[in-house]
Protein backbone atom coordinates (compact mmCIF):
# COMPACT_ATOMS: atom_id res chain seq x y z
CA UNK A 1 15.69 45.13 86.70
CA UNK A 2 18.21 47.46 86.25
CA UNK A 3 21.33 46.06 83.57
CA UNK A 4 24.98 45.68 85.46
CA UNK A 5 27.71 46.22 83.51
CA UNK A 6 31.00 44.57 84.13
CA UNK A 7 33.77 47.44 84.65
CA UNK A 8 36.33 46.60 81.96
CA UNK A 9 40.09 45.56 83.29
CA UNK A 10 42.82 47.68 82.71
CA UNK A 11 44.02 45.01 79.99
CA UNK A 12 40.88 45.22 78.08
CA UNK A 13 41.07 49.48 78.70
CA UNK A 14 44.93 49.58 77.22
CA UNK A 15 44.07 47.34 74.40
CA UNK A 16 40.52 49.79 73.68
CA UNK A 17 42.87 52.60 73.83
CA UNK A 18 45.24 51.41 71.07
CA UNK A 19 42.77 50.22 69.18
CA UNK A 20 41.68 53.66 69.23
CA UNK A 21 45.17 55.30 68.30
CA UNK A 22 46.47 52.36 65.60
CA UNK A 23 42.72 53.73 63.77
CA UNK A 24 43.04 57.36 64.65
CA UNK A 25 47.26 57.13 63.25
CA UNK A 26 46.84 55.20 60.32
CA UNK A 27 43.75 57.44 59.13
CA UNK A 28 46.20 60.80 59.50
CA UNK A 29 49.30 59.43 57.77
CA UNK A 30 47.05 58.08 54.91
CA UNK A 31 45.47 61.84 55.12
CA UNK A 32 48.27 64.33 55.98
CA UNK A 33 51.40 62.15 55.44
CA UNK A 34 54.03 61.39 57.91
CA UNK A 35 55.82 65.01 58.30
CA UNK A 36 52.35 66.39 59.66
CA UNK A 37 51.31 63.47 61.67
CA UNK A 38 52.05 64.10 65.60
CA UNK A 39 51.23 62.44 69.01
CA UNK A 40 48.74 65.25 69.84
CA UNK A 41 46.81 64.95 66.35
CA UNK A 42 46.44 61.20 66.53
CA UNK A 43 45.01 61.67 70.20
CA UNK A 44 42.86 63.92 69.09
CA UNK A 45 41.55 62.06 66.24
CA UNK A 46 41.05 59.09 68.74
CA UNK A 47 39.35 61.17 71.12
CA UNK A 48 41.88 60.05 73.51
CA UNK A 49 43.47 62.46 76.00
CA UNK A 50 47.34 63.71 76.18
CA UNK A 51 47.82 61.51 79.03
CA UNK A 52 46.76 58.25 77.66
CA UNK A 53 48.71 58.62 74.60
CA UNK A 54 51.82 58.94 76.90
CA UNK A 55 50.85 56.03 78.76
CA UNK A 56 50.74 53.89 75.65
CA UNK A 57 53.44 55.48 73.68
CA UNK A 58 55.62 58.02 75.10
CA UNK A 59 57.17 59.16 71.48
CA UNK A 60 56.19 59.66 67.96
CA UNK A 61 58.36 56.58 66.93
CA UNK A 62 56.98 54.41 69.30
CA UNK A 63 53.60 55.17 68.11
CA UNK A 64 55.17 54.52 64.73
CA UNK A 65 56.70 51.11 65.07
CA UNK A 66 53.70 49.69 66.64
CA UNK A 67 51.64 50.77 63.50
CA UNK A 68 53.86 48.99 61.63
CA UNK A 69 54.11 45.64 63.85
CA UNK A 70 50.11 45.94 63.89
CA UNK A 71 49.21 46.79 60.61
CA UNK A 72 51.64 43.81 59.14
CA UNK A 73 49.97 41.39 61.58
CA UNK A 74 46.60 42.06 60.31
CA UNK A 75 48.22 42.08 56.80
CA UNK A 76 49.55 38.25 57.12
CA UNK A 77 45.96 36.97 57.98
CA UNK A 78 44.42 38.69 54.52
CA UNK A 79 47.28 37.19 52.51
CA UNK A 80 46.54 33.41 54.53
CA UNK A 81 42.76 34.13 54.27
CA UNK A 82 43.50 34.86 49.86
CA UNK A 83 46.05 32.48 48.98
CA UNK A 84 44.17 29.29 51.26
CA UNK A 85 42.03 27.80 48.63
CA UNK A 86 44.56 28.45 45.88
CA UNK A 87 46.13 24.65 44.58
CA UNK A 88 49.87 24.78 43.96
CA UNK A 89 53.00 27.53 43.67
CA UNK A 90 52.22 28.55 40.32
CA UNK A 91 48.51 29.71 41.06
CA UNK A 92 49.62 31.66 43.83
CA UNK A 93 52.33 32.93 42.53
CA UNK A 94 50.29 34.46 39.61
CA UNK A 95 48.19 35.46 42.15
CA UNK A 96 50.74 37.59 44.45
CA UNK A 97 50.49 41.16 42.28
CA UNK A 98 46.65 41.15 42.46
CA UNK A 99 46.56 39.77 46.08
CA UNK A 100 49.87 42.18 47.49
CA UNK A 101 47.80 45.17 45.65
CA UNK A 102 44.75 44.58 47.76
CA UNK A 103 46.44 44.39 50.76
CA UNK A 104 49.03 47.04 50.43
CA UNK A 105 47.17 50.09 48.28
CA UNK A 106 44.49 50.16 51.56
CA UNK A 107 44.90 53.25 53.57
CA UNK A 108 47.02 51.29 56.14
CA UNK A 109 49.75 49.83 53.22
CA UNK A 110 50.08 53.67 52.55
CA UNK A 111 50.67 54.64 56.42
CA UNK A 112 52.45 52.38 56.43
CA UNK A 113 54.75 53.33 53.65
CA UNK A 114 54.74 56.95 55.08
CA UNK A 115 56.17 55.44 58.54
CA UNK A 116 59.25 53.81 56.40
CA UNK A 117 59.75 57.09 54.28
CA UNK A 118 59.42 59.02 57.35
CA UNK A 119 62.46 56.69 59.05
CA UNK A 120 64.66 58.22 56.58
CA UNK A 121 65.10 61.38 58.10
CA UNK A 122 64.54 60.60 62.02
CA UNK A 123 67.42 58.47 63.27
CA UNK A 124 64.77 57.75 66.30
CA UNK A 125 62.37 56.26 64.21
CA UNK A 126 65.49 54.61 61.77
CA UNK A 127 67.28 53.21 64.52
CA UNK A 128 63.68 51.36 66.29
CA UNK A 129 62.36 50.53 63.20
CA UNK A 130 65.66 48.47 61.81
CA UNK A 131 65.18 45.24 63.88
CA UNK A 132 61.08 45.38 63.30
CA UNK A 133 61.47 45.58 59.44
CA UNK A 134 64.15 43.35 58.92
CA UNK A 135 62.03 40.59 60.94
CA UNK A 136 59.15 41.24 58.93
CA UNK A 137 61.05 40.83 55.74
CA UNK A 138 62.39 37.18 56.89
CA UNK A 139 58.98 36.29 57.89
CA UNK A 140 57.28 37.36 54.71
CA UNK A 141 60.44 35.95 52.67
CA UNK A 142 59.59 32.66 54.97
CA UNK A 143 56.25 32.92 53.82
CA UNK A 144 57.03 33.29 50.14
CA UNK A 145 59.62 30.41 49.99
CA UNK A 146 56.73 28.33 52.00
CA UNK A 147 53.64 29.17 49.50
CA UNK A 148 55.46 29.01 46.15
CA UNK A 149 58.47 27.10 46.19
CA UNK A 150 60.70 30.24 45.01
CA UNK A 151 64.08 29.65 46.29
CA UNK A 152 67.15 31.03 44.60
CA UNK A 153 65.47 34.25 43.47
CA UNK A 154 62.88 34.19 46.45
CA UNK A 155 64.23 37.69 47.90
CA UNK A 156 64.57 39.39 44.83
CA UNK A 157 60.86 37.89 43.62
CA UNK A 158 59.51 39.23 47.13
CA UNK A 159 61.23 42.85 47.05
CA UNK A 160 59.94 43.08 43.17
CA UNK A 161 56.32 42.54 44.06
CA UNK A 162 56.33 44.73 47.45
CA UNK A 163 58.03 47.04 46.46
CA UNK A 164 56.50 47.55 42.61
CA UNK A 165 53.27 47.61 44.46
CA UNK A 166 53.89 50.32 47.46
CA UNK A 167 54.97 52.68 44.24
CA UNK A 168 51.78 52.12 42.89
CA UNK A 169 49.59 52.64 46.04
CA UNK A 170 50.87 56.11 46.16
CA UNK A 171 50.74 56.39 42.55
CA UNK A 172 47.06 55.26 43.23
CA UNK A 173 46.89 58.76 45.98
CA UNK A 174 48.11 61.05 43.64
CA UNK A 175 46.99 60.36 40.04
CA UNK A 176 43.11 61.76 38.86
CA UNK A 177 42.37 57.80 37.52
CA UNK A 178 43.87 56.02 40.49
CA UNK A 179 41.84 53.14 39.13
CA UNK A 180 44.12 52.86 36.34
CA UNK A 181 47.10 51.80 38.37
CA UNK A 182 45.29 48.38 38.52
CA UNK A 183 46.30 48.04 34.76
CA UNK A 184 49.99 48.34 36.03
CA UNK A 185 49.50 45.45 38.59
CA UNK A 186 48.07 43.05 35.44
CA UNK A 187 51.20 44.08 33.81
CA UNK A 188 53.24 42.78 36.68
CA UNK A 189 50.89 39.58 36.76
CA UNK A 190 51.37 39.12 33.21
CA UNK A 191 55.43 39.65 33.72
CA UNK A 192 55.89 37.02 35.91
CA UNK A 193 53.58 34.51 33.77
CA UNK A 194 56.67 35.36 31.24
CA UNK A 195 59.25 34.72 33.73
CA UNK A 196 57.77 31.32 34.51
CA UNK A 197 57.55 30.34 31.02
CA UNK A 198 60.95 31.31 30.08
CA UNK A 199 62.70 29.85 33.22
CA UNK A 200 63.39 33.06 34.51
CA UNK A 201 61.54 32.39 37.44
CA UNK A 202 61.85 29.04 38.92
CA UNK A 203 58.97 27.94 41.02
CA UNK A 204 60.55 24.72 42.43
CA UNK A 205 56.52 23.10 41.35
CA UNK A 206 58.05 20.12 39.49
CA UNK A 207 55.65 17.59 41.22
CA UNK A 208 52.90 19.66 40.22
CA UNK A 209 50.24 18.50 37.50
CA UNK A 210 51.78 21.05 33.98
CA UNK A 211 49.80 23.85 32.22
CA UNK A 212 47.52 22.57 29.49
CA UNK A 213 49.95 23.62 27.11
CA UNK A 214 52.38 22.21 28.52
CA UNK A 215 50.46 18.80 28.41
CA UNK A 216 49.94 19.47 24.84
CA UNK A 217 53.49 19.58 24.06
CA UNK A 218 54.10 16.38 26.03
CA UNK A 219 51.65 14.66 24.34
CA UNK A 220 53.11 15.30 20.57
CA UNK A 221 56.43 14.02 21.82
CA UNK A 222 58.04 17.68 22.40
CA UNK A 223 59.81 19.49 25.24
CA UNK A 224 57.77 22.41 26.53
């Protein structure tokens, strides 16, 4: 018998086709950076014709912005999918340098990065962009506040650990031992540890069971 194959909707033919240009975009920022990245070079990459890109996205900065609404959406289901088994704030806030590394230094955290630096000098690109970043940074300040009961310094905790990282992924591009930078993100790891200790850092995790050495202190009578 011969096989019949169900002709795909236009939905499911739109959403192929982006799939096909979000790939095709972030691989030539990560590759070429944002000044060389155009329209015509992604749909080529995709194997997607001139038309079809301007049916999706009929500008560079549209492209743009929806690499960045796309790439942080599949970026917020790695951080849930790493910090879920963790047991209180201060695990996962230990954990936030190693886990913001592995998310942001992949070749999309860099396109990503390129899009933002690229925003600087196209007033297009600046002027979209604006609303879509500053609702992803109250959502993933939302998100911090929620997983590690940071309040007070919860922006300035967020911006350190984004934004200390995104240096380092492109550190990461351009240095001969990009393995290395990892040494830097332990550093930040051990940092905060520091911060948390010295009260630097509230965490707002009074209800939650103390460090053993803080247990030890208690126990002889002693304030930690």
């Amino acid at each position: 018998m011969t096989e019949v194959r169900a002709r795909r909707t236009q939905a499911e033919r739109s959403a192929g086709t982006r799939s096909a240009l979000l790939a095709a975009a972030i691989r030539v920022l990560h590759e070429h950076g944002y000044g060389a990245t155009t329209t015509m070079l992604v749909a080529e990459q995709a194997g997607v014709s001139r038309g079809a890109m301007l049916h999706q996205f009929r500008t560079k900065a549209d492209l743009m912005t929806f690499v960045v609404e796309a790439v942080y959406a599949e970026e917020l289901e790695r951080y849930a999918e790493r910090l879920r088994a963790m047991s209180g704030p201060r695990e996962i806030i230990l954990a936030y340098p190693e886990v913001v590394w592995e998310v942001l230094s992949r070749p999309s955290g860099v396109a990503v990065l390129e899009i933002l630096q690229g925003s600087r000098s196209d007033p297009v690109l600046a002027e979209k962009l604006g609303p879509i970043q500053a609702r992803i940074e109250n959502d993933a300040l939302a998100y911090v506040r929620n997983t590690t009961g940071v309040s007070s310094t919860s922006l300035a905790f967020m911006r350190l650990i984004v934004w200390s990282v995104r240096g380092l992924s492109i550190a990461s591009v351009l240095t001969p031992e990009p393995g290395q930078i990892q040494e830097s993100v332990r550093m930040l790891r051990g940092l905060i540890k520091a911060g948390i200790k010295t009260g630097m850092l509230p965490i707002g995790d009074e209800d939650a069971p103390p460090a053993a050495s803080d247990r030890a202190a208690q126990s002889k009578g002693t304030k930690p």
